[in-house]
Every structure is written in structure tokens, then in C-alpha cells.
N, C-alpha and C. Protein backbone atom coordinates (compact mmCIF):
# COMPACT_ATOMS: atom_id res chain seq x y z
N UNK A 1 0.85 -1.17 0.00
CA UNK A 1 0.00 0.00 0.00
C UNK A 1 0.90 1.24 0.00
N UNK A 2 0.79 2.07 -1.25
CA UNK A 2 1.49 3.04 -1.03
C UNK A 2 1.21 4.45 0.24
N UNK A 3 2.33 5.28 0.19
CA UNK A 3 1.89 6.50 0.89
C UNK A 3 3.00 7.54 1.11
N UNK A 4 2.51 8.00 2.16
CA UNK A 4 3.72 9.19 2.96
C UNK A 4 4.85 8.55 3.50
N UNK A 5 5.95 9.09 3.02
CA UNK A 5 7.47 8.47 3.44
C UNK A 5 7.56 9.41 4.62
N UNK A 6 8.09 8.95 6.27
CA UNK A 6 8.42 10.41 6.87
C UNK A 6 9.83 10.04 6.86
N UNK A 7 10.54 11.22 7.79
CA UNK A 7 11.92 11.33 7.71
C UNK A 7 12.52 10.02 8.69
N UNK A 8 12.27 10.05 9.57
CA UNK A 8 12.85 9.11 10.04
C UNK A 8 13.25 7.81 9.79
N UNK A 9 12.46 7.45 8.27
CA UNK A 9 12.68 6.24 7.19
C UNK A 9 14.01 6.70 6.69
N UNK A 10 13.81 7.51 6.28
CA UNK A 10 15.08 8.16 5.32
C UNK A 10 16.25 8.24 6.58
N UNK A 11 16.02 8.50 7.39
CA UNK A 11 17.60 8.71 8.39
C UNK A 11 18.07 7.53 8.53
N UNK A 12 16.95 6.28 8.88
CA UNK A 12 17.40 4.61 9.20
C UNK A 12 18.37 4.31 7.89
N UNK A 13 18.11 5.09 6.89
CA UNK A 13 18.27 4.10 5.53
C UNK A 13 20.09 4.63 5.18
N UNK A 14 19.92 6.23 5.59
CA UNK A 14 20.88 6.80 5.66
C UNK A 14 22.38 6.66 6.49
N UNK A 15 21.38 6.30 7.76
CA UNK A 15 22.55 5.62 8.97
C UNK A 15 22.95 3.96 8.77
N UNK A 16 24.09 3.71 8.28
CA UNK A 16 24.46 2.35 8.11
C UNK A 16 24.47 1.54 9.95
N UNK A 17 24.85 2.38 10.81
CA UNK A 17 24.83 2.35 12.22
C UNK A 17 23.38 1.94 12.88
N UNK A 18 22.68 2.40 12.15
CA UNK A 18 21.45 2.69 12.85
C UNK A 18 20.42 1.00 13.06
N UNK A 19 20.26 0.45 14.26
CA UNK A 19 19.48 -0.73 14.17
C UNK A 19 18.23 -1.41 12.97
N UNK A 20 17.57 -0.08 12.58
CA UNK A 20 16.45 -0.10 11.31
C UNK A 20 17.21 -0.07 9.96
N UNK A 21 18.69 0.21 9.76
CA UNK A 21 19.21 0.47 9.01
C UNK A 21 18.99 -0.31 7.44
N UNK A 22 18.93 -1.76 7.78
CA UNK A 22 18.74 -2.61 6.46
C UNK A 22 17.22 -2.49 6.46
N UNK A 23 16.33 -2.88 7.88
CA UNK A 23 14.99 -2.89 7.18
C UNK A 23 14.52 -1.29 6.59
N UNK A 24 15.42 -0.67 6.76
CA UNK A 24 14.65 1.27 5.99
C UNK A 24 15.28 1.18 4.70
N UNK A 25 16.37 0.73 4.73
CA UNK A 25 17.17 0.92 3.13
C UNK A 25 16.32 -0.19 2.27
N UNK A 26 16.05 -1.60 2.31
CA UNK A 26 15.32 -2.68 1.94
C UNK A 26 13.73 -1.93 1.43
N UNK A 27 13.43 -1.37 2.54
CA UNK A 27 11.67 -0.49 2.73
C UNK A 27 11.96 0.49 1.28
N UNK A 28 13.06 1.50 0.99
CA UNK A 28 13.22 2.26 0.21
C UNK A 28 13.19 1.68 -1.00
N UNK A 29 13.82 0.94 -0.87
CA UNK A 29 14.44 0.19 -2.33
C UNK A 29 13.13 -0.75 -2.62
N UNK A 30 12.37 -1.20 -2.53
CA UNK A 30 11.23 -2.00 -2.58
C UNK A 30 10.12 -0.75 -3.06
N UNK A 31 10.16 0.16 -2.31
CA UNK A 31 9.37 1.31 -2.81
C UNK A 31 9.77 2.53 -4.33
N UNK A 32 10.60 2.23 -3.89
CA UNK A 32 11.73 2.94 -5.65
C UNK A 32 11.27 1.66 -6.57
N UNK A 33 11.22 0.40 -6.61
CA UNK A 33 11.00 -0.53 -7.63
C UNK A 33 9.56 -0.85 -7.90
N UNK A 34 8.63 -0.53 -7.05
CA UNK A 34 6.90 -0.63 -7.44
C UNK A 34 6.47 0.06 -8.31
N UNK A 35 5.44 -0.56 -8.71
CA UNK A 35 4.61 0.52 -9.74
C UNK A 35 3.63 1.32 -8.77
N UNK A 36 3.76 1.45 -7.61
CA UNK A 36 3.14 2.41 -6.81
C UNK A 36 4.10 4.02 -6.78
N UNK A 37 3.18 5.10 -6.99
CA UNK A 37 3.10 6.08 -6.38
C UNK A 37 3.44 6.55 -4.65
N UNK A 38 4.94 6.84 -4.42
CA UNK A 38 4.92 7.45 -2.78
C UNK A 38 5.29 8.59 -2.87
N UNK A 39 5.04 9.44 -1.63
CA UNK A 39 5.09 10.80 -1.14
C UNK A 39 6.16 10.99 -0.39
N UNK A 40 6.62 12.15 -0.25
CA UNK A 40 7.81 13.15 0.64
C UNK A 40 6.83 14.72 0.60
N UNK A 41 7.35 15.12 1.41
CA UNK A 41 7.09 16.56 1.95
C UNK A 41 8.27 17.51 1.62
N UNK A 42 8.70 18.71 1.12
CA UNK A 42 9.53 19.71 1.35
C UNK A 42 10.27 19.60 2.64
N UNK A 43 9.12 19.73 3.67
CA UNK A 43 9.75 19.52 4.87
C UNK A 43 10.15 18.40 5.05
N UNK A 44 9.71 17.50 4.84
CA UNK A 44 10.44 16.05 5.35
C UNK A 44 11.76 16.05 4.65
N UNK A 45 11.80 16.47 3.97
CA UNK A 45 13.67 16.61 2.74
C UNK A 45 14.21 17.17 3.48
N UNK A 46 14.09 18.46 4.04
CA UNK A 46 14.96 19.55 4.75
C UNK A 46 14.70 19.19 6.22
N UNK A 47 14.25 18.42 6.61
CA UNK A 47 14.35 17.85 8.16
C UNK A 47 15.31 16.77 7.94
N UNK A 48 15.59 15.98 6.73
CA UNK A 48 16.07 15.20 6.76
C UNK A 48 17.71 15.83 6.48
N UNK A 49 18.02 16.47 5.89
CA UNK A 49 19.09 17.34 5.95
C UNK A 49 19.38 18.05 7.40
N UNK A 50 18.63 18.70 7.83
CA UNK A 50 18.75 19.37 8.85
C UNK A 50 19.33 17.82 9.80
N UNK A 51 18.81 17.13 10.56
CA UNK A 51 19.11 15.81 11.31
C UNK A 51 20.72 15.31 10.55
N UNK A 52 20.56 14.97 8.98
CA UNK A 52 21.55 13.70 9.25
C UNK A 52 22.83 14.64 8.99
N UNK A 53 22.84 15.97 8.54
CA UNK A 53 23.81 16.66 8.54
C UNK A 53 24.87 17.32 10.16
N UNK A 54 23.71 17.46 11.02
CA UNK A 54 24.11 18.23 12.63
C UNK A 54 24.72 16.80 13.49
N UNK A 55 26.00 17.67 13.53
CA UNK A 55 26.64 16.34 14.88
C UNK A 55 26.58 16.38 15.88
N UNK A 56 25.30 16.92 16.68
CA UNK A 56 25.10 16.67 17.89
C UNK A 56 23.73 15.78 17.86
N UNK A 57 23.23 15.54 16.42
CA UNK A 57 21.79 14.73 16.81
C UNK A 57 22.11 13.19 15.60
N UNK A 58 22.85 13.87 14.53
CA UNK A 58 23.07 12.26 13.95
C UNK A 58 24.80 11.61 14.16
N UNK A 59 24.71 10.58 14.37
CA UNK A 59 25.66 9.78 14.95
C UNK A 59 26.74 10.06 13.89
N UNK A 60 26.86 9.55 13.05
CA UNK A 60 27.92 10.28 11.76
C UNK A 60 27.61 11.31 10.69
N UNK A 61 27.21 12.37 11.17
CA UNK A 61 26.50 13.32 10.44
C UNK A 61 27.33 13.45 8.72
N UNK A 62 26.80 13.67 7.67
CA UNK A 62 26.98 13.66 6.37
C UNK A 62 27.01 14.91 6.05
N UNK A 63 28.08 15.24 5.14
CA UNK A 63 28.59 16.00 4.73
C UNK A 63 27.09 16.36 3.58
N UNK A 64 27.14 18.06 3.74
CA UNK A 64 25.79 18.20 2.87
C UNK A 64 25.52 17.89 1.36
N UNK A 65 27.06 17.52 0.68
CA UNK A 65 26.98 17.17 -0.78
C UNK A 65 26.56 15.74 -0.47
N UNK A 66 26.80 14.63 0.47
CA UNK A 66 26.28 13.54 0.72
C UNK A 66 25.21 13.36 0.58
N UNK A 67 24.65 14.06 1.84
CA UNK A 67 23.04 14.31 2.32
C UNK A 67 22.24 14.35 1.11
N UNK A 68 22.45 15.61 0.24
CA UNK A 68 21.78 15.50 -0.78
C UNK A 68 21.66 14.44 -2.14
N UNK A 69 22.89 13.63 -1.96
CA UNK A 69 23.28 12.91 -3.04
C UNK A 69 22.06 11.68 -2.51
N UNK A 70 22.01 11.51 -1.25
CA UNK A 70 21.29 10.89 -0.72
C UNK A 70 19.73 10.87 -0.97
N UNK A 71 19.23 12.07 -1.46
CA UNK A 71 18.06 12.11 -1.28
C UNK A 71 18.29 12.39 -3.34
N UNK A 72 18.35 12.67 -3.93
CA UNK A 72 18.71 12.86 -5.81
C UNK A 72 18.02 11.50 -6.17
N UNK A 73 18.67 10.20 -5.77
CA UNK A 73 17.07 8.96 -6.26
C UNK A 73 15.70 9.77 -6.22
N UNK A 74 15.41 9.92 -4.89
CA UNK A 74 14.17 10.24 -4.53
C UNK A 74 13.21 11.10 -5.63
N UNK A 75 14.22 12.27 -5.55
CA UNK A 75 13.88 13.29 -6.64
C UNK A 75 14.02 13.09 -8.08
N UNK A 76 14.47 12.34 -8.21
CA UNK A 76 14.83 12.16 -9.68
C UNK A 76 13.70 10.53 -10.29
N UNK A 77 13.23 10.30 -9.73
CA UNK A 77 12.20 9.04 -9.46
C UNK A 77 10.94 9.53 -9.46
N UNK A 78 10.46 8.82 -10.57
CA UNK A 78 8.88 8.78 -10.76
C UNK A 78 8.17 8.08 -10.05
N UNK A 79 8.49 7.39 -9.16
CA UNK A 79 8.15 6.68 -7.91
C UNK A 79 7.55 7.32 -6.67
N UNK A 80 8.47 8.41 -6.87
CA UNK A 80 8.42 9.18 -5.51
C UNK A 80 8.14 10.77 -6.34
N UNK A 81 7.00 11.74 -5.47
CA UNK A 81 6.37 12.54 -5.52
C UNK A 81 6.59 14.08 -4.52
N UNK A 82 7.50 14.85 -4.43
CA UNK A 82 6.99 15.39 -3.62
C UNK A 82 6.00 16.57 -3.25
N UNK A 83 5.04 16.32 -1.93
CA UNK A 83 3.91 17.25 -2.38
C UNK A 83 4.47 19.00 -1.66
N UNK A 84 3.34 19.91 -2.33
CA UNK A 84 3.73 20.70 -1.49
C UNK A 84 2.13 21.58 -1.43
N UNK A 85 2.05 22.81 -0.34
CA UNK A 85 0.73 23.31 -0.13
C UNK A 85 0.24 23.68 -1.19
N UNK A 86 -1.58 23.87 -1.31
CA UNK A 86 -2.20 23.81 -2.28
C UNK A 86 -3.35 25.05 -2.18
N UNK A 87 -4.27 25.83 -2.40
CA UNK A 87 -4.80 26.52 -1.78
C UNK A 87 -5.72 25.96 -1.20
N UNK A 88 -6.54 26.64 0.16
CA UNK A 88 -7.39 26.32 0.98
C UNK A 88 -6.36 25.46 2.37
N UNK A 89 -5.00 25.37 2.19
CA UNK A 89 -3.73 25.07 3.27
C UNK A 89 -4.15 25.35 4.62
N UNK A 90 -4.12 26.71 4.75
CA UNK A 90 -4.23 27.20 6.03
C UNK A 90 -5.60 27.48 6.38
N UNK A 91 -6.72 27.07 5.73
CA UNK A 91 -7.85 26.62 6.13
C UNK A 91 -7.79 25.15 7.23
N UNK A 92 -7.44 24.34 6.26
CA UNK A 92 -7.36 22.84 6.42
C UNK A 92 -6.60 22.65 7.45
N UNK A 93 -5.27 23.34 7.61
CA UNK A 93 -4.73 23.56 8.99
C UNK A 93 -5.28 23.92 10.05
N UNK A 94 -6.08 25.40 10.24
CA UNK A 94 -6.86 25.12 11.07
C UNK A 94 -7.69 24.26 11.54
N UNK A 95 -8.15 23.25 10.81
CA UNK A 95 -9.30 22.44 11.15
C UNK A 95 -8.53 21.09 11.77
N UNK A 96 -7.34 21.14 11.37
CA UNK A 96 -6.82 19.91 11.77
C UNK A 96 -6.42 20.04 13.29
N UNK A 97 -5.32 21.74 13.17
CA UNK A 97 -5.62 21.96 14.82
C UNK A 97 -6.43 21.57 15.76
N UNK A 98 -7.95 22.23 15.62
CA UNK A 98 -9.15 22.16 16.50
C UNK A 98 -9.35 20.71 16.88
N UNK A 99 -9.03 19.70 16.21
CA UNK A 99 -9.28 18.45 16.17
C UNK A 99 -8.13 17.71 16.86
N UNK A 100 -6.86 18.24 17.63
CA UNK A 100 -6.42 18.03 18.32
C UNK A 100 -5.95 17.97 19.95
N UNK A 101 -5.61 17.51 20.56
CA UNK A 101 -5.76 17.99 21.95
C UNK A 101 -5.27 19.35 22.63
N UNK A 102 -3.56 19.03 22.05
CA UNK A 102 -2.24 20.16 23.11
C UNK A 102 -1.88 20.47 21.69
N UNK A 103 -2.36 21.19 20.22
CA UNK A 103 -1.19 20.69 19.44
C UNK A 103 -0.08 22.09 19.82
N UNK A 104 1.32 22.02 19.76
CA UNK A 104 2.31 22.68 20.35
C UNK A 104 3.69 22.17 19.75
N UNK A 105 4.31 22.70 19.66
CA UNK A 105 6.37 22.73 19.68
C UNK A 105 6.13 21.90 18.37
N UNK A 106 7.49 20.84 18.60
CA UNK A 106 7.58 19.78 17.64
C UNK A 106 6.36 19.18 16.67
N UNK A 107 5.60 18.95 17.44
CA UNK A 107 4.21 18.59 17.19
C UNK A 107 3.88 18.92 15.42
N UNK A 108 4.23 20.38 15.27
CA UNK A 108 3.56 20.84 13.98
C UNK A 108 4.41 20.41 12.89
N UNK A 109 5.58 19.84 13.27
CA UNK A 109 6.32 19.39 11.95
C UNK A 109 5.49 18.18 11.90
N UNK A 110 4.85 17.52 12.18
CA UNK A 110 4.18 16.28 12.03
C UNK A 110 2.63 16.65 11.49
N UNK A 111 2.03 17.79 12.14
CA UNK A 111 0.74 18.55 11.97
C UNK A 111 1.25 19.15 10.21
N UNK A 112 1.85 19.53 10.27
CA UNK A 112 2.19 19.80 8.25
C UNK A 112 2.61 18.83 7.21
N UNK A 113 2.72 17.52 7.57
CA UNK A 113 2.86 16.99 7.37
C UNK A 113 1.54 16.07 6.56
N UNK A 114 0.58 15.93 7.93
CA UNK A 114 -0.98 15.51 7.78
C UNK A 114 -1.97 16.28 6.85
N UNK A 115 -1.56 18.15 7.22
CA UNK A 115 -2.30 18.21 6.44
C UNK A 115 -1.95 18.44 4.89
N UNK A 116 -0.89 18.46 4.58
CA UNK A 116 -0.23 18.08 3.36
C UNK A 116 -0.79 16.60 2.68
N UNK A 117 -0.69 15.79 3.35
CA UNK A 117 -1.46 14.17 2.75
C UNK A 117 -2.90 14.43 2.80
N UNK A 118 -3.64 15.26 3.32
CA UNK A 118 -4.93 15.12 3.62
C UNK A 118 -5.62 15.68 2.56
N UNK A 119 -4.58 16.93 2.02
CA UNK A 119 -4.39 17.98 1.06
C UNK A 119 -4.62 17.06 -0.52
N UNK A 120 -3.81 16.23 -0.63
CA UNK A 120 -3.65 15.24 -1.52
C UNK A 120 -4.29 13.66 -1.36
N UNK A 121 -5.25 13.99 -0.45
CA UNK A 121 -5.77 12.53 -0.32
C UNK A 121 -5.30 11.48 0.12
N UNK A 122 -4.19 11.68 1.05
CA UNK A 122 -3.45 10.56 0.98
C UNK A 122 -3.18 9.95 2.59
N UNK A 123 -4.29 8.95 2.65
CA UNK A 123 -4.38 8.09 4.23
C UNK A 123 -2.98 7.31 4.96
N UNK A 124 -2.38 6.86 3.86
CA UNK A 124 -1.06 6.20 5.02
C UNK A 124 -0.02 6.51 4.87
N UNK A 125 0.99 6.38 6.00
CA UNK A 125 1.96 7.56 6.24
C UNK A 125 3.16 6.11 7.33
N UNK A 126 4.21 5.72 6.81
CA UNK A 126 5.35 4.93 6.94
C UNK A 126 6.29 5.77 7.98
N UNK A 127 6.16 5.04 9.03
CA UNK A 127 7.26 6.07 10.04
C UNK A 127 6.96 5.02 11.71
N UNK A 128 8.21 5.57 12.02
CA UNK A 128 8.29 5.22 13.42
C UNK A 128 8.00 5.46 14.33
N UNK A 129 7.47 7.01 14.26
CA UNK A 129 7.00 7.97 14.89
C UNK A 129 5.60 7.89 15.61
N UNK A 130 5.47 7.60 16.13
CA UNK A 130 4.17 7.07 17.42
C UNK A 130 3.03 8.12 17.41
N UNK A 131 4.17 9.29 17.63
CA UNK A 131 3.11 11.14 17.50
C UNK A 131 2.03 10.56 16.65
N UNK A 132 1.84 9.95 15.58
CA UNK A 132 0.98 10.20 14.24
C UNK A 132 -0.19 9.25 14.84
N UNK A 133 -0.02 8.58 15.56
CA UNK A 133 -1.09 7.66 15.80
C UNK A 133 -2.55 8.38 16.30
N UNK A 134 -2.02 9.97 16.53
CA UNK A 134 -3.53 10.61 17.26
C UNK A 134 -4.02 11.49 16.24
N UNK A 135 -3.55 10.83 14.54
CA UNK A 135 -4.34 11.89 13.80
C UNK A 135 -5.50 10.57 13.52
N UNK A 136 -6.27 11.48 13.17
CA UNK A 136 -7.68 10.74 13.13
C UNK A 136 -7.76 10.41 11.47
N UNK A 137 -8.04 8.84 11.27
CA UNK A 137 -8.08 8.72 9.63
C UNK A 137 -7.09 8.15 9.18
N UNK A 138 -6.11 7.99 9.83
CA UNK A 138 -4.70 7.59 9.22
C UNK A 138 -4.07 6.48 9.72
N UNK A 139 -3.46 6.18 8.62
CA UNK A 139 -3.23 4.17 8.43
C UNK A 139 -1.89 4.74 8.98
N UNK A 140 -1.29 4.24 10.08
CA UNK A 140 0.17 4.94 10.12
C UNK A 140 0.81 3.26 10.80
N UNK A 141 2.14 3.22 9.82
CA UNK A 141 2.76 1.83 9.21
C UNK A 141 4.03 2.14 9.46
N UNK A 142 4.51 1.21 10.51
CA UNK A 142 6.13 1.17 10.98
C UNK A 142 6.82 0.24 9.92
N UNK A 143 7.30 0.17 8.93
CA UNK A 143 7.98 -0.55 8.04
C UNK A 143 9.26 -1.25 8.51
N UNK A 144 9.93 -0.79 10.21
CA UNK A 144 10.78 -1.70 10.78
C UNK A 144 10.36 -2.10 11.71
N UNK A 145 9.05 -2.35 12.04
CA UNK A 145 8.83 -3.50 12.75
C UNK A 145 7.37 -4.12 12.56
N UNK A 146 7.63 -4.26 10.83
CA UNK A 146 6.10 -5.35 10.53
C UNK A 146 6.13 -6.31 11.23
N UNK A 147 5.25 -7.44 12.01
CA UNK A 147 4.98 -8.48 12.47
C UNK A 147 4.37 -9.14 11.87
């Protein structure tokens, strides 16, 4: 089932170190070879730069001609899509707010995220990230730890 790639796929796949490391790179590469349609965000690219580039948050941070060389499949792949806001955005944002409990801080990189897929129709969203489980509607799929 295709969908929303978040960043934290892309960092596993990126970090050879990283425990998710083969099942995110395997997850990528399986998704680059389908005849399915997947998503990225603007932001999810430049979060993903921002993270695997800073050496106080990624373990061997990558040099930014890396980083990007890293993400050039992505972009250069008819596979992969990335979306960006559409009009009626900051409508739809609001509404997604109200429909949340505390939303606050970190929170909204995940909140732009939703309503970016929601924007584009698009229910499931691949990540590790737990946060996503309190949007309402959404198939949200850990790809390193299918059972």
C-alpha cells in the first residue's frame, strides 16, 4: 500500500549504524521498484538534511553534498512525488488543529505533514514515529517493525 514516506525512514536508511538500518534501506528500495506512487514533503527533505547533517543529533552526520546525493534517487524518481501546499492550506490547517488535543512545539512538523497528505488525499503515512497515531483517519505503518 502506497503513501507518505516520513523522515525518520530516510535517516534509518541513511545511517548504516542505525538498528532499522537494512529494514529502511530494503523499505526504500522495494518502494523505488513498485509501480506504486509514494510521497515526501519539502519539509520532510529539509528535516532530513537538517538531522543527518548536525553532529550533535546524527551519529555520523553527512557532509551536505552527501546528504543531498542521498536524497537525488528520490527526486529524480517517478516513484516518488513530492507534495507541497495547495490553496485552501491554512484553512485545512486550522481544522486539523481544532481536532487536536495540546497541538504545540515539535508537534507541527508532524501537523504539516498531515495536512499536506490530507491535502492530496493521501491516508497512510510509513514512520516510526508514534506522535501520528492521534491523527484521526490515518493508516500509520512502521515498516521496521512489521509483524
Amino acid at each position: 500500500m502506497p503513501g507518505m514516506i516520513d523522515t525518520n525512514i530516510l535517516l534509518y536508511a541513511a545511517n548504516a549504524d542505525a538498528d532499522g538500518h537494512n529494514a529502511a534501506a530494503r523499505f526504500l528500495i522495494d518502494a523505488g521498484n513498485s509501480a506504486d506512487q509514494w510521497y515526501l514533503t519539502e519539509g520532510i527533505l529539509y528535516e532530513f538534511l537538517r538531522v543527518s547533517t548536525h553532529h550533535l543529533v546524527f551519529p555520523r552526520p553527512l557532509a551536505w553534498e552527501n546528504a543531498i546525493a542521498f536524497l537525488r534517487p528520490f527526486l529524480q524518481s517517478p516513484a516518488f512525488r513530492v507534495l507541497t501546499a495547495e490553496a485552501g492550506h491554512w484553512d485545512r490547517l486550522e481544522g486539523e488543529l481544532r481536532s487536536l488535543a495540546h497541538p504545540s512545539g515539535n508537534l507541527f512538523f508532524d501537523i504539516r505533514t498531515v495536512v499536506l497528505m490530507r491535502e492530496h488525499g493521501i491516508r497512510t503515512i510509513y514512520t516510526t514515529d508514534k506522535d501520528f497515531l492521534q491523527f484521526r483517519d490515518l493508516n500509520v505503518i512502521d515498516p521496521l517493525h512489521k509483524t
